[in-house]
Structure formats: structure tokens, C-alpha cells
ModelCIF file with pLDDT and N, C-alpha, C, O atoms, coordinates in Angstrom:
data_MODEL
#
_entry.id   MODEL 
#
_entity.id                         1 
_entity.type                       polymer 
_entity.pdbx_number_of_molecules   1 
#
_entity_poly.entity_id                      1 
_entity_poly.type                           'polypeptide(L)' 
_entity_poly.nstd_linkage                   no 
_entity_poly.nstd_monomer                   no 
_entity_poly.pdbx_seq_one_letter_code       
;(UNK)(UNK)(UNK)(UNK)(UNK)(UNK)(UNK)(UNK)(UNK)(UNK)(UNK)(UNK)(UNK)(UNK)(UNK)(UNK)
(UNK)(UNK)(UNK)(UNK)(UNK)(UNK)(UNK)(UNK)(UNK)(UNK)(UNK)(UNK)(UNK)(UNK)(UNK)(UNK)
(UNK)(UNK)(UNK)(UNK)(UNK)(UNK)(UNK)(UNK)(UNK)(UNK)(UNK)(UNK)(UNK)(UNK)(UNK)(UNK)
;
_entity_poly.pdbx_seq_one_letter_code_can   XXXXXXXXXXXXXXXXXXXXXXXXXXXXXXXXXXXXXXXXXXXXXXXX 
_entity_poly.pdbx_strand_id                 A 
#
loop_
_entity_poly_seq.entity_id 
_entity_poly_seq.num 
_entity_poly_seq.mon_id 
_entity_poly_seq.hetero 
1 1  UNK n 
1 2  UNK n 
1 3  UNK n 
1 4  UNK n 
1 5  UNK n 
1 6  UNK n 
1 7  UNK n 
1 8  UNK n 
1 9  UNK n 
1 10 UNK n 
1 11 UNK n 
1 12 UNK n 
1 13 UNK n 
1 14 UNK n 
1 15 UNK n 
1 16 UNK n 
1 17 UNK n 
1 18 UNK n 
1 19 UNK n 
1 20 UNK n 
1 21 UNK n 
1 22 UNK n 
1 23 UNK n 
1 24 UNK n 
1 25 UNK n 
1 26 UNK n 
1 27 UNK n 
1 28 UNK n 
1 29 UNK n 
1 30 UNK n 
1 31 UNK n 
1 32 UNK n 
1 33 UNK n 
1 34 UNK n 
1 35 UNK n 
1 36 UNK n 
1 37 UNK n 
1 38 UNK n 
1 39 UNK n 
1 40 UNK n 
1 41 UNK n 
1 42 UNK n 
1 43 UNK n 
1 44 UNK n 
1 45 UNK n 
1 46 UNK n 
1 47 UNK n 
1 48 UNK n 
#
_struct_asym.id          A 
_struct_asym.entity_id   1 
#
loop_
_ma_qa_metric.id 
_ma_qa_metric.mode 
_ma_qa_metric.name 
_ma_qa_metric.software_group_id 
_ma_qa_metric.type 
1 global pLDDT . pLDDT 
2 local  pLDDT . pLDDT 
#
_ma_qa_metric_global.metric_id      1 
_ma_qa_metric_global.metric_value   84.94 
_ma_qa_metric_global.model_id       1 
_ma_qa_metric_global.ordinal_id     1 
#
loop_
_ma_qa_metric_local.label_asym_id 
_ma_qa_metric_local.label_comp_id 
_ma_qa_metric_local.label_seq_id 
_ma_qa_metric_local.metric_id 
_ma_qa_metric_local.metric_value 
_ma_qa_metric_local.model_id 
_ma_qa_metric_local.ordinal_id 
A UNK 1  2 87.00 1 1  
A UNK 2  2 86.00 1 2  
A UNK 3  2 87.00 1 3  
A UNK 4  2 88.00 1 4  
A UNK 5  2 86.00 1 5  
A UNK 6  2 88.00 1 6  
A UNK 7  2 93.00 1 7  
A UNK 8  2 91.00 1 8  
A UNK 9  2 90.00 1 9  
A UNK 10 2 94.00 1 10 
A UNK 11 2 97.00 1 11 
A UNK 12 2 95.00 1 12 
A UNK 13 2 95.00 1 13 
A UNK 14 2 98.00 1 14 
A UNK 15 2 98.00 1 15 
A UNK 16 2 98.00 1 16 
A UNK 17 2 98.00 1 17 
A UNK 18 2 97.00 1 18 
A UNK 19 2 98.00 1 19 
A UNK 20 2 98.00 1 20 
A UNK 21 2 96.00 1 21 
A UNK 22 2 94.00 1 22 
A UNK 23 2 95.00 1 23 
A UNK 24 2 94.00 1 24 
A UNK 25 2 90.00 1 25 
A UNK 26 2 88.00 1 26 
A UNK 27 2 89.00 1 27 
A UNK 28 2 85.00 1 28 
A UNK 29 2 79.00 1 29 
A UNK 30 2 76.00 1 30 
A UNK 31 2 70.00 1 31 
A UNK 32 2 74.00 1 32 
A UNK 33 2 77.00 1 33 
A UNK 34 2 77.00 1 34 
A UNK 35 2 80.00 1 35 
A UNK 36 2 77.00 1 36 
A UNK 37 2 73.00 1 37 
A UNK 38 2 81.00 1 38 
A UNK 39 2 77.00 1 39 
A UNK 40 2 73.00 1 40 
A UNK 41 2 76.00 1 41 
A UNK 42 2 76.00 1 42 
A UNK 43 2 71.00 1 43 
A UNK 44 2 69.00 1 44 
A UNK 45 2 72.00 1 45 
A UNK 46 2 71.00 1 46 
A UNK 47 2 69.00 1 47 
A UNK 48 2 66.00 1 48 
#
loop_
_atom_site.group_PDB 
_atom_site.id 
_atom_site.type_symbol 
_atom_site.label_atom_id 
_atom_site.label_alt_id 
_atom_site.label_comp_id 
_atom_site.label_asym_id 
_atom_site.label_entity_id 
_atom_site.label_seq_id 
_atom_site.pdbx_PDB_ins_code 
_atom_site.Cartn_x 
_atom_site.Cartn_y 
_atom_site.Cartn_z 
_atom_site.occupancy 
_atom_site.B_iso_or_equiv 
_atom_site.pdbx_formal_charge 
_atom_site.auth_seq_id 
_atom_site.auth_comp_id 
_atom_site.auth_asym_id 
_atom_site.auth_atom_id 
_atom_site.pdbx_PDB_model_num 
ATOM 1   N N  . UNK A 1 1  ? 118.071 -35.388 -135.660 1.00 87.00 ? 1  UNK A N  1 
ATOM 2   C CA . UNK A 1 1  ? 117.257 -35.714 -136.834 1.00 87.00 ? 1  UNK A CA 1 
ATOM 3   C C  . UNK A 1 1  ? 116.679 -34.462 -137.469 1.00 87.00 ? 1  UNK A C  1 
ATOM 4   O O  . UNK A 1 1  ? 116.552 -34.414 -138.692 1.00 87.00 ? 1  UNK A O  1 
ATOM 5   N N  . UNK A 1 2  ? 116.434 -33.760 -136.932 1.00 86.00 ? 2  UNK A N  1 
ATOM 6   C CA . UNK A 1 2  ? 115.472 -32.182 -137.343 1.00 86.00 ? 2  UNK A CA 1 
ATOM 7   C C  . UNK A 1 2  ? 116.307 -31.071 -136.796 1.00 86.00 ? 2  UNK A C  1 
ATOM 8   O O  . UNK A 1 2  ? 115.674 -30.351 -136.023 1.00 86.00 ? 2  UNK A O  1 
ATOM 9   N N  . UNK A 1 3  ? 118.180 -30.564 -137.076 1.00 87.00 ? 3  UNK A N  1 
ATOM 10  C CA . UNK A 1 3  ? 118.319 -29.673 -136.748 1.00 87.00 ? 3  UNK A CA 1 
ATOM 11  C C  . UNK A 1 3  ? 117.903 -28.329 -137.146 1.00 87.00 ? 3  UNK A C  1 
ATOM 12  O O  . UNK A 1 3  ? 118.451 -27.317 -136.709 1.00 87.00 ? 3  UNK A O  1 
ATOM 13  N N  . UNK A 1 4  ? 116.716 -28.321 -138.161 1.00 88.00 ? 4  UNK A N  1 
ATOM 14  C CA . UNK A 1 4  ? 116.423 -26.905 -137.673 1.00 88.00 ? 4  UNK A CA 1 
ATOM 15  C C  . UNK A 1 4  ? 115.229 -26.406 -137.254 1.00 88.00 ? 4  UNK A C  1 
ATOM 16  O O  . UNK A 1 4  ? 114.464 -25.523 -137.640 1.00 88.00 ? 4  UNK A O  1 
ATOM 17  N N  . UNK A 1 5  ? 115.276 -27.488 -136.035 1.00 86.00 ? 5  UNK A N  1 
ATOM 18  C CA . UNK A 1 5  ? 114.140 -27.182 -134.543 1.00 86.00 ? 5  UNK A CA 1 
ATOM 19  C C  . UNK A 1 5  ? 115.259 -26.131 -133.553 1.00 86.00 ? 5  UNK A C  1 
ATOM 20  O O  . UNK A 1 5  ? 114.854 -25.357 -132.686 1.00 86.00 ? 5  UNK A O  1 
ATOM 21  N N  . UNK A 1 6  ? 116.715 -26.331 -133.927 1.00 88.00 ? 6  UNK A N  1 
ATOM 22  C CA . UNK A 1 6  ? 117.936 -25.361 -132.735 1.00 88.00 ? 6  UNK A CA 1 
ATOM 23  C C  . UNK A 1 6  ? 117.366 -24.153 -132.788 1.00 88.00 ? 6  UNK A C  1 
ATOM 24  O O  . UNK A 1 6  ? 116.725 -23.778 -131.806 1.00 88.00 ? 6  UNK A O  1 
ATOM 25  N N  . UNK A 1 7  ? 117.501 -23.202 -134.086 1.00 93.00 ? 7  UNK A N  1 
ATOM 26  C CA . UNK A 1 7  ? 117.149 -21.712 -133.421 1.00 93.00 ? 7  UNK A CA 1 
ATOM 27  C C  . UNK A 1 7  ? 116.183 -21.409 -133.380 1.00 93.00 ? 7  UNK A C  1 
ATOM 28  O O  . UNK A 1 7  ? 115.985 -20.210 -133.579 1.00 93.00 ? 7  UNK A O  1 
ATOM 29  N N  . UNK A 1 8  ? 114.928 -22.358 -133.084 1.00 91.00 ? 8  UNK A N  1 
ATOM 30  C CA . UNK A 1 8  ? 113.665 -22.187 -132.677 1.00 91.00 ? 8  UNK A CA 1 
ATOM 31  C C  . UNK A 1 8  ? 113.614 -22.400 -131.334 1.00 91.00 ? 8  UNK A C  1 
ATOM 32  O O  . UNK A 1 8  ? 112.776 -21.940 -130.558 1.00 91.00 ? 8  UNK A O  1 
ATOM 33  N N  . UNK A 1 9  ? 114.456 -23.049 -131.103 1.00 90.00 ? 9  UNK A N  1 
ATOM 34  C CA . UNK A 1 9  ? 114.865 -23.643 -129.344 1.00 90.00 ? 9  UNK A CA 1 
ATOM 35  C C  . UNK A 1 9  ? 115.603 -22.086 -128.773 1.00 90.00 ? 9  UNK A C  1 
ATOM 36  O O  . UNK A 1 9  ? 115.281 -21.264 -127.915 1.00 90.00 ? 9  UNK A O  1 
ATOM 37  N N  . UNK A 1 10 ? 116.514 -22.184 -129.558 1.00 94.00 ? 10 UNK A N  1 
ATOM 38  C CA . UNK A 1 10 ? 117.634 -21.150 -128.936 1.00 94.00 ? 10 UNK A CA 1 
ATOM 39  C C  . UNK A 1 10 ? 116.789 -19.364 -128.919 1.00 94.00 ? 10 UNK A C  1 
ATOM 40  O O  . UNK A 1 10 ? 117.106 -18.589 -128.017 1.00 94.00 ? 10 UNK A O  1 
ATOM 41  N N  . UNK A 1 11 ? 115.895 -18.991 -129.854 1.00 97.00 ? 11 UNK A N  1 
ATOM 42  C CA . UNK A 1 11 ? 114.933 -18.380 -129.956 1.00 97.00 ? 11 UNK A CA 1 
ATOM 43  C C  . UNK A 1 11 ? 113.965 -18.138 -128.856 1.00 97.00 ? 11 UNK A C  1 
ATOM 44  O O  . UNK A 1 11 ? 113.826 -17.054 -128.290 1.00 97.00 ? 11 UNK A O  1 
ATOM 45  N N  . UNK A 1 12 ? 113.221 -19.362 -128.562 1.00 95.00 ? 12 UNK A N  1 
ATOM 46  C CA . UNK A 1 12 ? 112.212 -19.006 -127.070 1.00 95.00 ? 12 UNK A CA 1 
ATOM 47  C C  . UNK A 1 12 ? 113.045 -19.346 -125.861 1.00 95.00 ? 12 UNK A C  1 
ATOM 48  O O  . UNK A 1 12 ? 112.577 -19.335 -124.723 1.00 95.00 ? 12 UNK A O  1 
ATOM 49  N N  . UNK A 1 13 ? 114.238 -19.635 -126.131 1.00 95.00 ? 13 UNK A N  1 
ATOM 50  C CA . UNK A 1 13 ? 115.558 -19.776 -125.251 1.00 95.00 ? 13 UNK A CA 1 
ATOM 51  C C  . UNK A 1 13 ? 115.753 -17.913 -124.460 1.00 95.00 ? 13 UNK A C  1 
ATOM 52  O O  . UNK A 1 13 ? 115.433 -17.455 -123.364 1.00 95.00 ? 13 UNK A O  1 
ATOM 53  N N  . UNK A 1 14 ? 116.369 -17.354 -125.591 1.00 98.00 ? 14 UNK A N  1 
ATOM 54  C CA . UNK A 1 14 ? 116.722 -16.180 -125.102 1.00 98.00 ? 14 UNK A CA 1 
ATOM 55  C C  . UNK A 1 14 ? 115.297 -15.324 -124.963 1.00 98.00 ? 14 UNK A C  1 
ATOM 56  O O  . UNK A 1 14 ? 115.411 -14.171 -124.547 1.00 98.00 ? 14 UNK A O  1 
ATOM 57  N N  . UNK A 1 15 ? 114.277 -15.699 -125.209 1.00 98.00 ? 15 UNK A N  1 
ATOM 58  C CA . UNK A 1 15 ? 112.886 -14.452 -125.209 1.00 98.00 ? 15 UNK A CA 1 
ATOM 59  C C  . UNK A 1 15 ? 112.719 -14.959 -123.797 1.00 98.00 ? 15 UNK A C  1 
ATOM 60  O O  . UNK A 1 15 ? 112.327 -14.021 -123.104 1.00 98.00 ? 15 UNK A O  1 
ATOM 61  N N  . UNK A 1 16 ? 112.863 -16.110 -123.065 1.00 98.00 ? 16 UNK A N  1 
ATOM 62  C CA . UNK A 1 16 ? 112.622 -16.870 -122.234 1.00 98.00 ? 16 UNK A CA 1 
ATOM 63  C C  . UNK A 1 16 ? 113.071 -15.999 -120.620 1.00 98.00 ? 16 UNK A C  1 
ATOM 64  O O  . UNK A 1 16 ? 112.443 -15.700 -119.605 1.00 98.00 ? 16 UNK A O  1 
ATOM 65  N N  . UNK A 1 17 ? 114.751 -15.803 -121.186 1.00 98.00 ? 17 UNK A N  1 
ATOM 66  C CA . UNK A 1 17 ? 115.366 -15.675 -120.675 1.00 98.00 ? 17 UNK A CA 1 
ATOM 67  C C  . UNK A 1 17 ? 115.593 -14.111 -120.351 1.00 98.00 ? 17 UNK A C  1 
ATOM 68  O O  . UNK A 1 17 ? 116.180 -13.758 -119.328 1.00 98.00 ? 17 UNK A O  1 
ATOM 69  N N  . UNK A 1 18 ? 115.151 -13.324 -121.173 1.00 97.00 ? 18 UNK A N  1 
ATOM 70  C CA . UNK A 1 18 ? 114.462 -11.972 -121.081 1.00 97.00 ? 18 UNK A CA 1 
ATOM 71  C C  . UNK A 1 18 ? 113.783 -11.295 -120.423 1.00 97.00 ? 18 UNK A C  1 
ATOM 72  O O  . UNK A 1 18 ? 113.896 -10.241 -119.796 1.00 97.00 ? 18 UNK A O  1 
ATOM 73  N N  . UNK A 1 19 ? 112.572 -12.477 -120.756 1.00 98.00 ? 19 UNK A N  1 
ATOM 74  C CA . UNK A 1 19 ? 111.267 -11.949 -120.138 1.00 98.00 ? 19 UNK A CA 1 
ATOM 75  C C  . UNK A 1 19 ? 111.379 -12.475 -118.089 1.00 98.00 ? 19 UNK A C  1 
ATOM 76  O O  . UNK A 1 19 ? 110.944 -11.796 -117.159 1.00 98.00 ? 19 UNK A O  1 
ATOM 77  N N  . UNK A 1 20 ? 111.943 -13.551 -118.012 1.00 98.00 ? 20 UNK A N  1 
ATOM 78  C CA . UNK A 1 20 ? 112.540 -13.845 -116.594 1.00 98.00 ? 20 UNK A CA 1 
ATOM 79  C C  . UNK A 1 20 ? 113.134 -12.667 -116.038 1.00 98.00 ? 20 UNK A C  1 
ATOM 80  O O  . UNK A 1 20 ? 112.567 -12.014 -115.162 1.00 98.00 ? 20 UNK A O  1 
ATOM 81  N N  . UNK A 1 21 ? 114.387 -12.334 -116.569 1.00 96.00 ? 21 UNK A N  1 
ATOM 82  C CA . UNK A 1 21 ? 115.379 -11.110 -116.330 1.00 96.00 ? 21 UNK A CA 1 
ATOM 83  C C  . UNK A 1 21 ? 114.513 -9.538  -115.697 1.00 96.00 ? 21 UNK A C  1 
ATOM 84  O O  . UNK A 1 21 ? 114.743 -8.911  -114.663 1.00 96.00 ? 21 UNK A O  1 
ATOM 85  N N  . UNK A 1 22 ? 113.494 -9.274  -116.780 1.00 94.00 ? 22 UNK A N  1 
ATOM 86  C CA . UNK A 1 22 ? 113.084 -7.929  -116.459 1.00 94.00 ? 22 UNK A CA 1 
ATOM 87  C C  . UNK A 1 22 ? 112.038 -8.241  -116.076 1.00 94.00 ? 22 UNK A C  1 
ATOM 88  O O  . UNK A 1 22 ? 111.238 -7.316  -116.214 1.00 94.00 ? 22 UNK A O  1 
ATOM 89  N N  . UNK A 1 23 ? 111.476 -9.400  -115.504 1.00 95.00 ? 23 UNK A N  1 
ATOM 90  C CA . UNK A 1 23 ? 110.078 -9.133  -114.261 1.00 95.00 ? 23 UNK A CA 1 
ATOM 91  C C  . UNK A 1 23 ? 110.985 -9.412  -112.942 1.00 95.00 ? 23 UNK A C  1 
ATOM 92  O O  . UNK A 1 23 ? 110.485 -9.270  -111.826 1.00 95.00 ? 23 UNK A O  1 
ATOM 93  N N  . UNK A 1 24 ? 112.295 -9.800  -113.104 1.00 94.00 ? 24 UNK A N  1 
ATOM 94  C CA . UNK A 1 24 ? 112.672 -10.017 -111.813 1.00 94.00 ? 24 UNK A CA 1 
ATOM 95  C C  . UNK A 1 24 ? 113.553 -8.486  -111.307 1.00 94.00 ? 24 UNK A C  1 
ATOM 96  O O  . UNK A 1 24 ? 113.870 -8.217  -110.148 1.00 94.00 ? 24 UNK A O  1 
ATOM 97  N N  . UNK A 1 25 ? 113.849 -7.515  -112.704 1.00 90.00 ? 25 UNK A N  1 
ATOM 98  C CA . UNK A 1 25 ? 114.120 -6.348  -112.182 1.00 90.00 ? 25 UNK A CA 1 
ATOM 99  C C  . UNK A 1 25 ? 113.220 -5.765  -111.879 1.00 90.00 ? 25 UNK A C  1 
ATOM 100 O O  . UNK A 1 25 ? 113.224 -5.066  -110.865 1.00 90.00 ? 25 UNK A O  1 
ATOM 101 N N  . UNK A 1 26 ? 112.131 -5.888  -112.712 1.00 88.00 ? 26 UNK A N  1 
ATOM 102 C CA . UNK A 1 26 ? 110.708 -4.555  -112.221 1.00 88.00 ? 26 UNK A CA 1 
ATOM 103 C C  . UNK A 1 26 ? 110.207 -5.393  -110.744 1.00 88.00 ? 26 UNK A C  1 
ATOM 104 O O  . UNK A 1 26 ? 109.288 -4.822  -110.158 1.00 88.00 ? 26 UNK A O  1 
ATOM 105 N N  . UNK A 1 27 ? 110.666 -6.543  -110.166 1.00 89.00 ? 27 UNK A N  1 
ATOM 106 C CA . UNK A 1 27 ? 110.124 -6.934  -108.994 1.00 89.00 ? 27 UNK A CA 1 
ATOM 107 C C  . UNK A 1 27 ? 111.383 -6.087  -108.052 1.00 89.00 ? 27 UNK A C  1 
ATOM 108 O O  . UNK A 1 27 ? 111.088 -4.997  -107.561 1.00 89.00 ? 27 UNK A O  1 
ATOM 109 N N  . UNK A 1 28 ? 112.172 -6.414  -107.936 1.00 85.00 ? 28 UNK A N  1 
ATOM 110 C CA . UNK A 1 28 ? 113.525 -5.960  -107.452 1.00 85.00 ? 28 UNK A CA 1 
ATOM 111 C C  . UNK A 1 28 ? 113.521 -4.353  -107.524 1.00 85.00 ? 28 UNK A C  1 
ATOM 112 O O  . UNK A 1 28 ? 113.355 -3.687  -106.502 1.00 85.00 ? 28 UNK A O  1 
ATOM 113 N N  . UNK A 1 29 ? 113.660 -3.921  -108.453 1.00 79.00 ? 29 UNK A N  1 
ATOM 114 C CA . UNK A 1 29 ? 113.844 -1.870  -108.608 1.00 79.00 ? 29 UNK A CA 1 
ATOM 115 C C  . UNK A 1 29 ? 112.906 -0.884  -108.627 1.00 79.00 ? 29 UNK A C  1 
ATOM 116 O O  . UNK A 1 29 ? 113.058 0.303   -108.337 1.00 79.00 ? 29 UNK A O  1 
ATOM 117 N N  . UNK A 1 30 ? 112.225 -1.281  -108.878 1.00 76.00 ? 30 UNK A N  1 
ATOM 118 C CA . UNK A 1 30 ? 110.531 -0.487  -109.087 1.00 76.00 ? 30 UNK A CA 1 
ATOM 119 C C  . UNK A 1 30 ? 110.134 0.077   -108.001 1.00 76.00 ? 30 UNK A C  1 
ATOM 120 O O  . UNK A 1 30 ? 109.917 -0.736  -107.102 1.00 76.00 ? 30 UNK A O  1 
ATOM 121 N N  . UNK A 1 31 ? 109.878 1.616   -107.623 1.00 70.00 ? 31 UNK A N  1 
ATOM 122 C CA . UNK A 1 31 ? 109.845 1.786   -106.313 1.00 70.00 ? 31 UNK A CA 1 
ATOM 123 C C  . UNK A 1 31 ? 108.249 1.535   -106.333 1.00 70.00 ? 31 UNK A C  1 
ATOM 124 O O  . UNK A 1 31 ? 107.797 2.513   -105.736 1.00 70.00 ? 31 UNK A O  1 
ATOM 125 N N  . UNK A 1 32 ? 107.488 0.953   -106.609 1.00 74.00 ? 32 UNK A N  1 
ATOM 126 C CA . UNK A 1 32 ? 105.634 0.921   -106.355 1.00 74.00 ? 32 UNK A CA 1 
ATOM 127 C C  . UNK A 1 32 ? 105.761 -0.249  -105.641 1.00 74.00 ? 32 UNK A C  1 
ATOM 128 O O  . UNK A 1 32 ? 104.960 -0.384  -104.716 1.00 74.00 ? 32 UNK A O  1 
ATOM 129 N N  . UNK A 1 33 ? 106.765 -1.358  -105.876 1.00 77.00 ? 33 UNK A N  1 
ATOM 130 C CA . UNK A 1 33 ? 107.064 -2.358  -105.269 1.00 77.00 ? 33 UNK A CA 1 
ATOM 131 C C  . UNK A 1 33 ? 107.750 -2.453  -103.712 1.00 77.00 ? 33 UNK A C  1 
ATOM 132 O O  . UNK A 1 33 ? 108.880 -1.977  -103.599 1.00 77.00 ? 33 UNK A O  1 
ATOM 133 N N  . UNK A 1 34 ? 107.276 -2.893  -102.825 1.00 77.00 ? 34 UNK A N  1 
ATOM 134 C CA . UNK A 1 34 ? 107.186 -3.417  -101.653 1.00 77.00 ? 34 UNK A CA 1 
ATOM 135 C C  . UNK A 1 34 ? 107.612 -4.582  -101.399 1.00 77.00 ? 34 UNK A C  1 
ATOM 136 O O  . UNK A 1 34 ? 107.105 -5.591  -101.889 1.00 77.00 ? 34 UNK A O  1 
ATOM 137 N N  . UNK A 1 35 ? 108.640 -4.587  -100.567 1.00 80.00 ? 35 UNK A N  1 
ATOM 138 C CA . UNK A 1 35 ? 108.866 -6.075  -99.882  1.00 80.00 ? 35 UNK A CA 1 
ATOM 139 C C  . UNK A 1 35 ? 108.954 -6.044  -98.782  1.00 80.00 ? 35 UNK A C  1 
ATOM 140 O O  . UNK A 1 35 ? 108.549 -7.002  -98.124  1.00 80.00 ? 35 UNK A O  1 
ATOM 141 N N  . UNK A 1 36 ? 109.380 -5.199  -98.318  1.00 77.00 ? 36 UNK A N  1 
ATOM 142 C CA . UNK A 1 36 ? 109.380 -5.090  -96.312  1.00 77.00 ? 36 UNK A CA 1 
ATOM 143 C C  . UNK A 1 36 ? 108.765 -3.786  -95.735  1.00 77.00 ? 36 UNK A C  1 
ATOM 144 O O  . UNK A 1 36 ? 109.333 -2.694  -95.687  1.00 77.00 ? 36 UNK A O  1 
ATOM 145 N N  . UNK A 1 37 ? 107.700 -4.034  -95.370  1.00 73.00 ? 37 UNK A N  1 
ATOM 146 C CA . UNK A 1 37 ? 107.076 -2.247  -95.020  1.00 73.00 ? 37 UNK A CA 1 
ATOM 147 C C  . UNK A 1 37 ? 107.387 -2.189  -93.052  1.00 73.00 ? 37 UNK A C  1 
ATOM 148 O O  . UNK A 1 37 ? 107.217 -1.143  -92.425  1.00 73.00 ? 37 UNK A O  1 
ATOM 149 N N  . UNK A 1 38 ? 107.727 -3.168  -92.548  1.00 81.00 ? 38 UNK A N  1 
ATOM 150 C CA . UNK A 1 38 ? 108.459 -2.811  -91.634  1.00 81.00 ? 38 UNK A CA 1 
ATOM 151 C C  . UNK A 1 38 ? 109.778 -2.236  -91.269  1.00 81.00 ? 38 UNK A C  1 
ATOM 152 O O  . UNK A 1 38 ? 109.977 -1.691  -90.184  1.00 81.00 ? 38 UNK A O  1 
ATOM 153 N N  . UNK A 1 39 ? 110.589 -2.357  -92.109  1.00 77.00 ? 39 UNK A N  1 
ATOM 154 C CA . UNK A 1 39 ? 112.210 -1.619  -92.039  1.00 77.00 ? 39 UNK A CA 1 
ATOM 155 C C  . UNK A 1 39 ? 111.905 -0.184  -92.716  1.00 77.00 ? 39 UNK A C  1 
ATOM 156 O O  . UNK A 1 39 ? 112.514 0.789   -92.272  1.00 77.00 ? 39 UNK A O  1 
ATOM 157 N N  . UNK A 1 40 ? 111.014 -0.022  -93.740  1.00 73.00 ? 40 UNK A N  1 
ATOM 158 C CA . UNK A 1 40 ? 110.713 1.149   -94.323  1.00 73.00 ? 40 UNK A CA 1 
ATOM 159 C C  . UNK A 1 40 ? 109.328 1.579   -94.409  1.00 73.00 ? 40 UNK A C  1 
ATOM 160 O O  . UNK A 1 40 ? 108.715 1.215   -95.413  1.00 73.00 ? 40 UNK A O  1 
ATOM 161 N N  . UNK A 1 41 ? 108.626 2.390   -93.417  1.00 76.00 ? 41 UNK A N  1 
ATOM 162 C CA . UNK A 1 41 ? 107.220 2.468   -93.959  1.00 76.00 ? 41 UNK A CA 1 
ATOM 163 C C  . UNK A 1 41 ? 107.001 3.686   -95.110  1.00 76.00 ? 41 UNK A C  1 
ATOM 164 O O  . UNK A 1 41 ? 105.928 3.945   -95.655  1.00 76.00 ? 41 UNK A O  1 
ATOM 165 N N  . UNK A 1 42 ? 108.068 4.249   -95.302  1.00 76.00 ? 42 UNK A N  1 
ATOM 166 C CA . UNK A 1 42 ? 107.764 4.830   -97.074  1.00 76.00 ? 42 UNK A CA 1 
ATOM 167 C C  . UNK A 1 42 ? 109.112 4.622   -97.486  1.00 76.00 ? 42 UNK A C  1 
ATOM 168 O O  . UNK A 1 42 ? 110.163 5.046   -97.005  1.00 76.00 ? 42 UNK A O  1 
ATOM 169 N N  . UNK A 1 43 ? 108.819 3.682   -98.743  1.00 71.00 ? 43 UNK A N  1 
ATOM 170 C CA . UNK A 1 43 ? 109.670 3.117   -99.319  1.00 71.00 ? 43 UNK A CA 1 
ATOM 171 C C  . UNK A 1 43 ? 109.992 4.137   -100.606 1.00 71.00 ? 43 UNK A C  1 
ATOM 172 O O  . UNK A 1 43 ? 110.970 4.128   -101.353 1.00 71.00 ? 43 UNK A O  1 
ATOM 173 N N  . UNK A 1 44 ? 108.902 4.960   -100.603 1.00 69.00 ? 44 UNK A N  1 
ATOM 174 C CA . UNK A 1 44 ? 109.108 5.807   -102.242 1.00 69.00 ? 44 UNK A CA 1 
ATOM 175 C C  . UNK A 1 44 ? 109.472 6.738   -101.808 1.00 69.00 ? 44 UNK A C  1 
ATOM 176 O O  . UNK A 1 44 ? 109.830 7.404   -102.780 1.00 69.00 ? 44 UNK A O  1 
ATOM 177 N N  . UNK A 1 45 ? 109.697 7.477   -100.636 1.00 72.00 ? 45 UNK A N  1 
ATOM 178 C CA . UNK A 1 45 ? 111.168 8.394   -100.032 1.00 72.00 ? 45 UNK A CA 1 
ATOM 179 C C  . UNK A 1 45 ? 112.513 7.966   -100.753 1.00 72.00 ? 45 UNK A C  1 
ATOM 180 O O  . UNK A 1 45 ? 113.454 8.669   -101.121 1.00 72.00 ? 45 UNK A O  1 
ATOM 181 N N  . UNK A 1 46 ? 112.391 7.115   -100.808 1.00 71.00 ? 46 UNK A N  1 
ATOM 182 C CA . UNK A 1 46 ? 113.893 6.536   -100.804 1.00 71.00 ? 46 UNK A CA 1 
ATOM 183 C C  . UNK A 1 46 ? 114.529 6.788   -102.629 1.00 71.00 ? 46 UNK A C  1 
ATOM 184 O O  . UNK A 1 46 ? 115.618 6.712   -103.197 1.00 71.00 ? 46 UNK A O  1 
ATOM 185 N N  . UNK A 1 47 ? 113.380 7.048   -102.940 1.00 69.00 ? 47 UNK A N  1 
ATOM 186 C CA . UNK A 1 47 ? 113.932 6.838   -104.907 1.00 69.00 ? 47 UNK A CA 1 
ATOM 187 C C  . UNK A 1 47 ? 113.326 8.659   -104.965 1.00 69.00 ? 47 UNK A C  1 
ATOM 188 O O  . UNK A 1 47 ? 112.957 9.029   -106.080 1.00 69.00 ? 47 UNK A O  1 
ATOM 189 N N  . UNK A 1 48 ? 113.266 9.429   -104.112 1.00 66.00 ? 48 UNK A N  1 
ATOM 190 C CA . UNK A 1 48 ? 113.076 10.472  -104.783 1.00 66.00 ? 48 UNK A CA 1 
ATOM 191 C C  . UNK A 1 48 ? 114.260 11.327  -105.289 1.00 66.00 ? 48 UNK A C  1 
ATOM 192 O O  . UNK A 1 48 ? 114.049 12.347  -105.945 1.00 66.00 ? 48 UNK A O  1 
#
């Protein structure tokens, strides 16, 4: 009935899908970030 609600959809679709993407790399790659401090107790050795 109202297609042009789509690239308002498809719009916070991909910003959506963005903003997911690069907090899950800066969680993942970021050496300030920590996930196991038992296998590594300096983890920021490792990215120098």
C-alpha cells in the first residue's frame, strides 16, 4: 500500500547492518580489548 516506506526500510536496513558489523570488529580486533587474559596475560604484545 505505501511503497515508498522500502528505501526507508532498506536505509536503516544497511545503517543497521553497519553499525552491527564494526562494533563487532572493534570487539573482535582492537588490541585494548580483552577476552581471555589467561592464555595471554599481555595481549597488547601481540599487535606491536
Amino acid at each position: 500500500k505505501h511503497p515508498s516506506l522500502i528505501p526507508l526500510f532498506l536505509c536503516i536496513g544497511v545503517g543497521t547492518a553497519g553499525a552491527v558489523y564494526y562494533i563487532l570488529r572493534l570487539a573482535t580486533r582492537n588490541p585494548d580489548v580483552t577476552w581471555n587474559r589467561n592464555t595471554n596475560p599481555l595481549p597488547n604484545q601481540e599487535f606491536a
